[in-house]
PDB file of N, CA and C in Angstrom:
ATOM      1  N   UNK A   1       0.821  -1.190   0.000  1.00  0.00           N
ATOM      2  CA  UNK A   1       0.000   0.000   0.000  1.00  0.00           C
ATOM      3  C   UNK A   1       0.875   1.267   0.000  1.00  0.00           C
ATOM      4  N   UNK A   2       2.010   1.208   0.898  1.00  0.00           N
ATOM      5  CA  UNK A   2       2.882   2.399   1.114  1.00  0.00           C
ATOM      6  C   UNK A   2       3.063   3.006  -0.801  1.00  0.00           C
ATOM      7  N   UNK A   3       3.779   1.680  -1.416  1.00  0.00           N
ATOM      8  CA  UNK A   3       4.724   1.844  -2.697  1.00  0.00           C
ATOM      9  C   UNK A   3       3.401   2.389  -3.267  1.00  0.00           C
ATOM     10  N   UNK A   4       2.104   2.211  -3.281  1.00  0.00           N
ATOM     11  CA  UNK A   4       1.078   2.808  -4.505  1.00  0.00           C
ATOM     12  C   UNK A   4       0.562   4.545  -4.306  1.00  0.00           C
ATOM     13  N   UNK A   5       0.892   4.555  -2.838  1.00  0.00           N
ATOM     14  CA  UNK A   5       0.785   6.113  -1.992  1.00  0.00           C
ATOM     15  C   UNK A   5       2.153   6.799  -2.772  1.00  0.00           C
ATOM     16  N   UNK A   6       2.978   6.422  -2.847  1.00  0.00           N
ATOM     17  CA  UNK A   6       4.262   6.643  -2.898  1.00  0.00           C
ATOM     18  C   UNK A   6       4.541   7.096  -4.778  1.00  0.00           C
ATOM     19  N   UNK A   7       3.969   5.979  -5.474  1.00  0.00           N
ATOM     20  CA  UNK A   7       3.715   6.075  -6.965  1.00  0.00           C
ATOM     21  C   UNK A   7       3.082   7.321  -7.458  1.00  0.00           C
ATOM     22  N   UNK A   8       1.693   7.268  -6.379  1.00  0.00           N
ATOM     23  CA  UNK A   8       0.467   8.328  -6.921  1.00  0.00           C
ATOM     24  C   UNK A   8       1.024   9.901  -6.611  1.00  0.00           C
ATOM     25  N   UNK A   9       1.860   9.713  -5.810  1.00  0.00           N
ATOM     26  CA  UNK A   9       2.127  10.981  -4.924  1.00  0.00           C
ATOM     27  C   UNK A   9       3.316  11.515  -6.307  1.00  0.00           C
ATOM     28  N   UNK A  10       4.287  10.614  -6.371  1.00  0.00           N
ATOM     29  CA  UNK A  10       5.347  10.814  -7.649  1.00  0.00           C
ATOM     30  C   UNK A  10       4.544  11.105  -9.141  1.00  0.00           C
ATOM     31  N   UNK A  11       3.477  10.309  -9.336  1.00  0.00           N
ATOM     32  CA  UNK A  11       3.286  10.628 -10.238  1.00  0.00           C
ATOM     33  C   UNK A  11       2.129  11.934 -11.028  1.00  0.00           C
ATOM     34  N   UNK A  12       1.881  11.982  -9.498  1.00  0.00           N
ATOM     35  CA  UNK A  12       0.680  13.493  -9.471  1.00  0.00           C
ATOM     36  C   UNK A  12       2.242  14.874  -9.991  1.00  0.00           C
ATOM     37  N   UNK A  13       2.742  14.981  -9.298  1.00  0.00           N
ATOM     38  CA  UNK A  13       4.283  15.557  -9.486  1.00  0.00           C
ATOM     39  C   UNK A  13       5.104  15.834 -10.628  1.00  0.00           C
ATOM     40  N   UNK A  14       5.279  14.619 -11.243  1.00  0.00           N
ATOM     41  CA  UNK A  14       6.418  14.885 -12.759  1.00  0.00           C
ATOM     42  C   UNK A  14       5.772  15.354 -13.284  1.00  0.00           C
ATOM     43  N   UNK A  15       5.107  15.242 -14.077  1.00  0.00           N
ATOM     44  CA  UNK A  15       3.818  16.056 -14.750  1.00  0.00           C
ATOM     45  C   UNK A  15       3.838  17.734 -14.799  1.00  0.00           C
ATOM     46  N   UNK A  16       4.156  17.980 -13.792  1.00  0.00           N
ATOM     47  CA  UNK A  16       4.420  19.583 -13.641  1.00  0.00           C
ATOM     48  C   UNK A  16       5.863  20.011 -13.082  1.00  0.00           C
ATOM     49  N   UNK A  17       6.421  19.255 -12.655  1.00  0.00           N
ATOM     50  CA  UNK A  17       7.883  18.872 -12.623  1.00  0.00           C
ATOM     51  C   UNK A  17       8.477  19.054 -14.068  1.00  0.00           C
ATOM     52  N   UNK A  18       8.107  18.567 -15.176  1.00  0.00           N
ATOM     53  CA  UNK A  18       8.603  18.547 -16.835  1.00  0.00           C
ATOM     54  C   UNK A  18       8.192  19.968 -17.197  1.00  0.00           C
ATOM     55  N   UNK A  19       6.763  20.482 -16.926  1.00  0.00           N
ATOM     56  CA  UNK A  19       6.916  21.462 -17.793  1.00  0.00           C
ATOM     57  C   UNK A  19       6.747  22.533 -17.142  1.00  0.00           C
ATOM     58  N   UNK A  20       7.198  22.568 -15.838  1.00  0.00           N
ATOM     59  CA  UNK A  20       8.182  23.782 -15.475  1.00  0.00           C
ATOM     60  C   UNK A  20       9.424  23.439 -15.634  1.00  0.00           C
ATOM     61  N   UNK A  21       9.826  22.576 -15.734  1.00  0.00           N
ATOM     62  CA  UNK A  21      11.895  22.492 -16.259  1.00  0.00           C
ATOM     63  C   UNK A  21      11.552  22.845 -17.732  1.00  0.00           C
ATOM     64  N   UNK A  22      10.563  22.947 -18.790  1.00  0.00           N
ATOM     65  CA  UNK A  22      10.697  22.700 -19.935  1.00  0.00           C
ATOM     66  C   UNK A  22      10.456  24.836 -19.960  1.00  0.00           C
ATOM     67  N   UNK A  23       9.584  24.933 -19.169  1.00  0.00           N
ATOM     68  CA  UNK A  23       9.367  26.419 -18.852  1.00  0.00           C
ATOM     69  C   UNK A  23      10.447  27.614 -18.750  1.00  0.00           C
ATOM     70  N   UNK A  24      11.387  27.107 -18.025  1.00  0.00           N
ATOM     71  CA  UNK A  24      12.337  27.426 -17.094  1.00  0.00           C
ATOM     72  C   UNK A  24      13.511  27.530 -18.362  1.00  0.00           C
ATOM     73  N   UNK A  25      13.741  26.624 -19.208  1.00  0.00           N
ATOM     74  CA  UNK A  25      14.936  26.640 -20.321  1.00  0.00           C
ATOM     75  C   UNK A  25      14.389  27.209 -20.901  1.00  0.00           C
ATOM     76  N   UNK A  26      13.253  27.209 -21.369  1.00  0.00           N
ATOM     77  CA  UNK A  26      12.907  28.048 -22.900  1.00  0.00           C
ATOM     78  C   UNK A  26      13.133  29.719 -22.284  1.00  0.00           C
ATOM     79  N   UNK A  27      13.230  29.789 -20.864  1.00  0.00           N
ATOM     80  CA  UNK A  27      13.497  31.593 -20.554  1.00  0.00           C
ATOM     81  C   UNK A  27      15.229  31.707 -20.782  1.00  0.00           C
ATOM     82  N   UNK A  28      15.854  30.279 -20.686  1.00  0.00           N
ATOM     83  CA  UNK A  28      17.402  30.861 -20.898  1.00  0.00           C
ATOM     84  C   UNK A  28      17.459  31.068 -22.172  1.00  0.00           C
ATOM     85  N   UNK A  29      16.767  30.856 -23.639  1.00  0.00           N
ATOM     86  CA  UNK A  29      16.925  30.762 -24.740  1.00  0.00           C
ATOM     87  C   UNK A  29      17.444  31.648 -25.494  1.00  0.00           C
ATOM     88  N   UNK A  30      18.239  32.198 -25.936  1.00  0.00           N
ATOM     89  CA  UNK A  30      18.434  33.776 -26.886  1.00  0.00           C
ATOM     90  C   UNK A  30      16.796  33.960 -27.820  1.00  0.00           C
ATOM     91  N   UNK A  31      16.907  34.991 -28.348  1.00  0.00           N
ATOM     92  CA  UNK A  31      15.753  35.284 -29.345  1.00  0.00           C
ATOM     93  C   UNK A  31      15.926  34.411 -30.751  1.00  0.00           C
ATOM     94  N   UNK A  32      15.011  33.597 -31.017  1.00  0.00           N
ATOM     95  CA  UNK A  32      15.449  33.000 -32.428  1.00  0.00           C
ATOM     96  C   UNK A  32      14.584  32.489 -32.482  1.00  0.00           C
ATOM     97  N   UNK A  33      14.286  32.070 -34.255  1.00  0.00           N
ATOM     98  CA  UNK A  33      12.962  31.650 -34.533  1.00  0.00           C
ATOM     99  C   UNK A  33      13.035  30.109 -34.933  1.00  0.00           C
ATOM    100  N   UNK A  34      14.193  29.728 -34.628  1.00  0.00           N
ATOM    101  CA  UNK A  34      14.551  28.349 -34.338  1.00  0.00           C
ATOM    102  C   UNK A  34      14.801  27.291 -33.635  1.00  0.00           C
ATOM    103  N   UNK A  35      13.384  27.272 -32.329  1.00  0.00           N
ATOM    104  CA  UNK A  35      13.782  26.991 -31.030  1.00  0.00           C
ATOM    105  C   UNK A  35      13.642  25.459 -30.878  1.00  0.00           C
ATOM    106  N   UNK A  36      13.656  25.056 -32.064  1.00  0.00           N
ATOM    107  CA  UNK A  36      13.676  23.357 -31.775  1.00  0.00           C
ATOM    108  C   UNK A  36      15.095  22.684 -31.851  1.00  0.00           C
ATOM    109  N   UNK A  37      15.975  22.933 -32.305  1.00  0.00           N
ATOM    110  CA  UNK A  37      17.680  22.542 -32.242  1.00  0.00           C
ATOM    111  C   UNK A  37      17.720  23.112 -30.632  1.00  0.00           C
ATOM    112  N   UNK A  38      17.384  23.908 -29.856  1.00  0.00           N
ATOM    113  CA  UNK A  38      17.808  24.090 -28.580  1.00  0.00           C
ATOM    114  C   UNK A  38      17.093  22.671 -27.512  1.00  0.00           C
ATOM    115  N   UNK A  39      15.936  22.432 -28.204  1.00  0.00           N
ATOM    116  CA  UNK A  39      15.165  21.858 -27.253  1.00  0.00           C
ATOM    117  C   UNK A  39      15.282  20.412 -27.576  1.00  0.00           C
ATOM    118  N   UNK A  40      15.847  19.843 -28.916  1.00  0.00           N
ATOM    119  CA  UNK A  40      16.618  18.559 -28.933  1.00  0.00           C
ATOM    120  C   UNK A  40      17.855  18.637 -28.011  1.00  0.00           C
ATOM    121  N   UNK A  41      18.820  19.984 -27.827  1.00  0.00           N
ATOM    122  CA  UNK A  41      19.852  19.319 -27.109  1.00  0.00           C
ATOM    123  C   UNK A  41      19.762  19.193 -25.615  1.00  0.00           C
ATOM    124  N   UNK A  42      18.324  19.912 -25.497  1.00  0.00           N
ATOM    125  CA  UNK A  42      17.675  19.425 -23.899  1.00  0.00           C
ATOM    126  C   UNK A  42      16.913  17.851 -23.837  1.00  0.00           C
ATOM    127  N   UNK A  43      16.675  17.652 -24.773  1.00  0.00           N
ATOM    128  CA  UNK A  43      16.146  16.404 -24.660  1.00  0.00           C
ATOM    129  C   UNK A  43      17.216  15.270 -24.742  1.00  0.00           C
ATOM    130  N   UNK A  44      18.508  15.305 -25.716  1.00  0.00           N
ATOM    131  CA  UNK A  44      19.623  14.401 -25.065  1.00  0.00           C
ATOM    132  C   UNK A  44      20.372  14.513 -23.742  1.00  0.00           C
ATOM    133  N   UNK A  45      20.638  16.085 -23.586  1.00  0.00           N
ATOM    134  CA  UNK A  45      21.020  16.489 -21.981  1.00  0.00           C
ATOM    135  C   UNK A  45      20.207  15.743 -21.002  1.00  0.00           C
ATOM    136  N   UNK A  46      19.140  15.731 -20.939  1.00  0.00           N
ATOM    137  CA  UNK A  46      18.315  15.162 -19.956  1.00  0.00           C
ATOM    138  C   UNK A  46      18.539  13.469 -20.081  1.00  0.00           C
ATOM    139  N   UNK A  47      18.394  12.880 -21.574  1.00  0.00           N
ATOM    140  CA  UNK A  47      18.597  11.214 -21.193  1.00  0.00           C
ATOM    141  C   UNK A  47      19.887  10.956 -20.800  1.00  0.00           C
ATOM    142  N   UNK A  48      21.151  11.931 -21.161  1.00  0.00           N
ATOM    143  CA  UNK A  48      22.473  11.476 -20.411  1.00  0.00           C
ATOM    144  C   UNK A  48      22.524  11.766 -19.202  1.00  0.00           C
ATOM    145  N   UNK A  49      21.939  12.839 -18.582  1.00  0.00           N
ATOM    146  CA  UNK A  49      22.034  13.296 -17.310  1.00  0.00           C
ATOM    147  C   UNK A  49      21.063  11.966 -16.403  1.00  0.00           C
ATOM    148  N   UNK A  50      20.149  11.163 -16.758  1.00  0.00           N
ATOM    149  CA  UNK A  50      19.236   9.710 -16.731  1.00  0.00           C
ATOM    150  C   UNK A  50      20.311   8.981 -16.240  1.00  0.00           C
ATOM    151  N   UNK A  51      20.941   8.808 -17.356  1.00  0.00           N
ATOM    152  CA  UNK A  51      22.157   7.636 -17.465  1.00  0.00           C
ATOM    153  C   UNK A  51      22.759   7.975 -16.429  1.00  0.00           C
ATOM    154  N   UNK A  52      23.791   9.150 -16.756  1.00  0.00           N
ATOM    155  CA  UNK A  52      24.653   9.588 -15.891  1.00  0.00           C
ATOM    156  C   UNK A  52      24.261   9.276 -14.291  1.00  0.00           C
ATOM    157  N   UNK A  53      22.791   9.980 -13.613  1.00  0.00           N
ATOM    158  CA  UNK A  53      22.563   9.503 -12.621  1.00  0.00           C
ATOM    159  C   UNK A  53      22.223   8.279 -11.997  1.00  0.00           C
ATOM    160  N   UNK A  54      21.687   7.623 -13.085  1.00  0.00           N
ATOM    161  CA  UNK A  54      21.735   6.212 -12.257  1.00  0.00           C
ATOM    162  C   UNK A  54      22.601   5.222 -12.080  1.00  0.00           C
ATOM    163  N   UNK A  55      23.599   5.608 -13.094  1.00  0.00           N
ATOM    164  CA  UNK A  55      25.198   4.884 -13.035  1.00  0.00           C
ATOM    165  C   UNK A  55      25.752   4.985 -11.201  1.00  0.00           C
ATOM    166  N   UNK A  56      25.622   6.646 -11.268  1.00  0.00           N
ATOM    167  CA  UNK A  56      26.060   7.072  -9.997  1.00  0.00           C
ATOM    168  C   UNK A  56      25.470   6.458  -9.028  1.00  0.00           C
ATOM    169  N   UNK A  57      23.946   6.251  -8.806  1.00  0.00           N
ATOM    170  CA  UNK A  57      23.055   5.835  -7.573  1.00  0.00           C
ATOM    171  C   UNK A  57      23.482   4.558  -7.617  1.00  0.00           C
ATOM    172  N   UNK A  58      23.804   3.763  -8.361  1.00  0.00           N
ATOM    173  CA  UNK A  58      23.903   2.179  -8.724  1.00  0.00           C
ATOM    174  C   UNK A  58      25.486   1.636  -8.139  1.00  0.00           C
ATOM    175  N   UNK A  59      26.296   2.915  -8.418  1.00  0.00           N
ATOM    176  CA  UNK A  59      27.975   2.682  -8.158  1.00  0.00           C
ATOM    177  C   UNK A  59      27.826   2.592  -6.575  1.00  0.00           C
ATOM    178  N   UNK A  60      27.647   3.560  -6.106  1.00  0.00           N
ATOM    179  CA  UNK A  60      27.286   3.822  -4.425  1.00  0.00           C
ATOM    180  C   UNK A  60      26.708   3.269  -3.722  1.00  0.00           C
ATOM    181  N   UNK A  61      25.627   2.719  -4.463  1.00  0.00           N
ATOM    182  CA  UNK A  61      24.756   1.720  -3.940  1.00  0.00           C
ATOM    183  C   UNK A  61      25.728   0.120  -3.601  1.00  0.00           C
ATOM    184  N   UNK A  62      26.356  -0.019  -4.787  1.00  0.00           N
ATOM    185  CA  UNK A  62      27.097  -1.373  -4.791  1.00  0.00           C
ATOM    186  C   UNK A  62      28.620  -1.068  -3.799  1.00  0.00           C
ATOM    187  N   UNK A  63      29.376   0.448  -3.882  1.00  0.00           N
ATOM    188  CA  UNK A  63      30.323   0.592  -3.192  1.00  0.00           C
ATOM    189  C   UNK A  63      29.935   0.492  -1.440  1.00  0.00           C
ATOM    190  N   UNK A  64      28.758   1.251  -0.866  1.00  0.00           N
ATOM    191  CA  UNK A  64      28.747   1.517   0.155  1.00  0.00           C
ATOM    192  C   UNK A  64      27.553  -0.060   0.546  1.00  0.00           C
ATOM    193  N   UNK A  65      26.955  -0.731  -0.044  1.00  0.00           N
ATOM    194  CA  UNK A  65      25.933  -1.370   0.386  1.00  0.00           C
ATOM    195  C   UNK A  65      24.506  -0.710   0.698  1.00  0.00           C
ATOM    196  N   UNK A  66      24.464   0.557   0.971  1.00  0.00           N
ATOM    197  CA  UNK A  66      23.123   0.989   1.257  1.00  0.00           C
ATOM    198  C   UNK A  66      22.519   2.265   0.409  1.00  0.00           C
ATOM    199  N   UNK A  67      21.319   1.803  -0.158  1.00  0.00           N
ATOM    200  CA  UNK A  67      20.781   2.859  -0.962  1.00  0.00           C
ATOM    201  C   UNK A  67      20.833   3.878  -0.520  1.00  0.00           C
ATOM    202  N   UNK A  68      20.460   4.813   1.022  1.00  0.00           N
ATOM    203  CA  UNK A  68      20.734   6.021   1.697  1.00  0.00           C
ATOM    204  C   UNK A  68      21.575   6.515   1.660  1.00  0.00           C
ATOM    205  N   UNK A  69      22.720   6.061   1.137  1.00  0.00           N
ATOM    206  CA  UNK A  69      23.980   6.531   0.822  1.00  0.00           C
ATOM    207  C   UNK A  69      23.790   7.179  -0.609  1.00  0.00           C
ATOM    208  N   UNK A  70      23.462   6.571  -1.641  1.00  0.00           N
ATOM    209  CA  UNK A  70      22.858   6.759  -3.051  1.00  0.00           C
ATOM    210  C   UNK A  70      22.001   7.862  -3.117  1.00  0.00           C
ATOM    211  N   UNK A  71      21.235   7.770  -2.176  1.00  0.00           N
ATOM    212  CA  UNK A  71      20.204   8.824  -2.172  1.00  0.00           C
ATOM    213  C   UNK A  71      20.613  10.044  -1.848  1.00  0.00           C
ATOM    214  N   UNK A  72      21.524  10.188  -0.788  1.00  0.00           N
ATOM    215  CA  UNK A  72      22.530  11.674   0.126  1.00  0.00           C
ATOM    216  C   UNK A  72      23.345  12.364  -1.217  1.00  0.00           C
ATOM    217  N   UNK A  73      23.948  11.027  -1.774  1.00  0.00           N
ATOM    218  CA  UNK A  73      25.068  11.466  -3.105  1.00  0.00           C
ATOM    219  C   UNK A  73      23.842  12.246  -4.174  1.00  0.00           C
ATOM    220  N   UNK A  74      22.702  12.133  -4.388  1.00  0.00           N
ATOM    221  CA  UNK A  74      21.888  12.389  -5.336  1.00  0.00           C
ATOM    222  C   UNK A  74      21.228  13.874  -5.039  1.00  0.00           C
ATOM    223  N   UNK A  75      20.872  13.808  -3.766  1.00  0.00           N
ATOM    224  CA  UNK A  75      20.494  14.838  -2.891  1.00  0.00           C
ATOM    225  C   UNK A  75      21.952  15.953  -3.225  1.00  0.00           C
ATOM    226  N   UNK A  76      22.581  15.379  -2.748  1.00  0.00           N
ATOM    227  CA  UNK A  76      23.712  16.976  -2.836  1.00  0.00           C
ATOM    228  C   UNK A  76      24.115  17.623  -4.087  1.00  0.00           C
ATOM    229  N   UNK A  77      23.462  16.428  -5.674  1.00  0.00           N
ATOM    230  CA  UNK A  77      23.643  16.892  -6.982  1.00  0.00           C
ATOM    231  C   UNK A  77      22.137  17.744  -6.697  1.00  0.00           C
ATOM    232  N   UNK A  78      21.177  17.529  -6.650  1.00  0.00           N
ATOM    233  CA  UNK A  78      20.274  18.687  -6.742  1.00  0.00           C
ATOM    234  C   UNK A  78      20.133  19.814  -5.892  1.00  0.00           C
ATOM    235  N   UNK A  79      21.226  19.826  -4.718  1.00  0.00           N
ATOM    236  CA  UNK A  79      21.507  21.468  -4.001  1.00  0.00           C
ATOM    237  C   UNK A  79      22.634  21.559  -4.717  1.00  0.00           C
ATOM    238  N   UNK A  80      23.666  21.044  -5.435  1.00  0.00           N
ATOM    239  CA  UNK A  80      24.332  21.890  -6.220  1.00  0.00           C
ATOM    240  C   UNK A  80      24.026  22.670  -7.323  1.00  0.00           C
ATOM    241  N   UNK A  81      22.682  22.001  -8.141  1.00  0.00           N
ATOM    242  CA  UNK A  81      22.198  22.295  -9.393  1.00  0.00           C
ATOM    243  C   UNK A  81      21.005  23.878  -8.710  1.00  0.00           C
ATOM    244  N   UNK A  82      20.758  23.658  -7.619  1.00  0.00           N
ATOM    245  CA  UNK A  82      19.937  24.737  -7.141  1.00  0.00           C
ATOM    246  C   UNK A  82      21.027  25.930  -7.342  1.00  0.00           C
ATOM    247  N   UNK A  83      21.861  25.286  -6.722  1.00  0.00           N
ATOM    248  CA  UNK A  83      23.173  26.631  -6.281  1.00  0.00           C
ATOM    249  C   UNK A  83      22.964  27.326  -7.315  1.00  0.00           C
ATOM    250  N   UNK A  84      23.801  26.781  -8.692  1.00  0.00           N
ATOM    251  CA  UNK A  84      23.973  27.231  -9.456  1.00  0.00           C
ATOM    252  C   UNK A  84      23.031  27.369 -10.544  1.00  0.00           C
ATOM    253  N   UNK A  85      21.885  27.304 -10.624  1.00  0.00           N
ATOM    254  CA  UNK A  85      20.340  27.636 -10.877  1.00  0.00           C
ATOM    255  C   UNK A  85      20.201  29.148 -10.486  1.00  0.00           C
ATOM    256  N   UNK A  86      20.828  29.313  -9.152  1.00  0.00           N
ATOM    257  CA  UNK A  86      20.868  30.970  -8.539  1.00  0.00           C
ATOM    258  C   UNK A  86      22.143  31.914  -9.522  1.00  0.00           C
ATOM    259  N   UNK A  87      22.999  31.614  -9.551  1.00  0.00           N
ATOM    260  CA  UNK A  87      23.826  32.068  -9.851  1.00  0.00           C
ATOM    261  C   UNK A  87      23.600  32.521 -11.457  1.00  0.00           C
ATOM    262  N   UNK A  88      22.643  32.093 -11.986  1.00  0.00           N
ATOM    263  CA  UNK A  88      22.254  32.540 -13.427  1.00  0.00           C
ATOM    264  C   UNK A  88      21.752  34.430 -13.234  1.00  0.00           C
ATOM    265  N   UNK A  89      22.906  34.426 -14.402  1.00  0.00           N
ATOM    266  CA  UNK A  89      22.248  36.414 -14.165  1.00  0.00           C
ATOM    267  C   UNK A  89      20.452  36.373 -14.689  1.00  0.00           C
ATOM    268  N   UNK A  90      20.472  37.412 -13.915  1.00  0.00           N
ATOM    269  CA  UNK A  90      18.580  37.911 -14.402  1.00  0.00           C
ATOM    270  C   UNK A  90      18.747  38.783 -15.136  1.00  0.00           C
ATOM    271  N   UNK A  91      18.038  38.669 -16.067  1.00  0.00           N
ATOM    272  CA  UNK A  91      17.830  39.970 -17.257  1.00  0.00           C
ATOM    273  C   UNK A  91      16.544  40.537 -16.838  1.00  0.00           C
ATOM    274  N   UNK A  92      16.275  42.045 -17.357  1.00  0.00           N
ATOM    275  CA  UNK A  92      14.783  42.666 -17.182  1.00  0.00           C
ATOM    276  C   UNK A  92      14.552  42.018 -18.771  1.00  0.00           C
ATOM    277  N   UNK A  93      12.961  42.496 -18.627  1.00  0.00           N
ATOM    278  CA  UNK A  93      12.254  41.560 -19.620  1.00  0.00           C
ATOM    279  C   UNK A  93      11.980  43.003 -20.828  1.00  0.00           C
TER     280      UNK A  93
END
């Protein structure tokens, strides 16, 4: 019962999770009337960054024995990505 609370709760979430990340890049975009070559190289960025992370959760997992370990290492990539999420200059509109 927990894992289907747990599913519904995740999956009420991505859903608006995607298209505010999809929101959020199209504001870093320059002006151009060609905005689909930007948004393919977000769409491979994102399946390597997939890969990339679960290699990582999977390495840690097998180095340390415990997924909570996997999870802390994963956790500190998304307060780094916050960090520097801030650090993007603001333009006026």
């Amino acid at each position: 019962m927990q894992f289907y609370i747990a599913a519904s709760l995740v999956g009420l979430v991505m859903g608006g999770v995607q298209s505010l990340a999809r929101s959020t890049y199209s504001k870093f975009l320059p002006e151009t009337e060609d905005t689909t070559s930007y948004f393919s190289f977000y769409d491979v960025a994102e399946k390597i960054g997939i890969v990339i992370g679960m290699v990582i959760f999977a390495t840690i997992d097998q180095i340390t024995g415990s997924m909570r370990n996997a999870i802390l290492f994963l956790v500190i990539f998304f307060l780094g990505g916050i960090f520097l999420l801030f650090r993007v200059p603001k333009e006026e509109l």
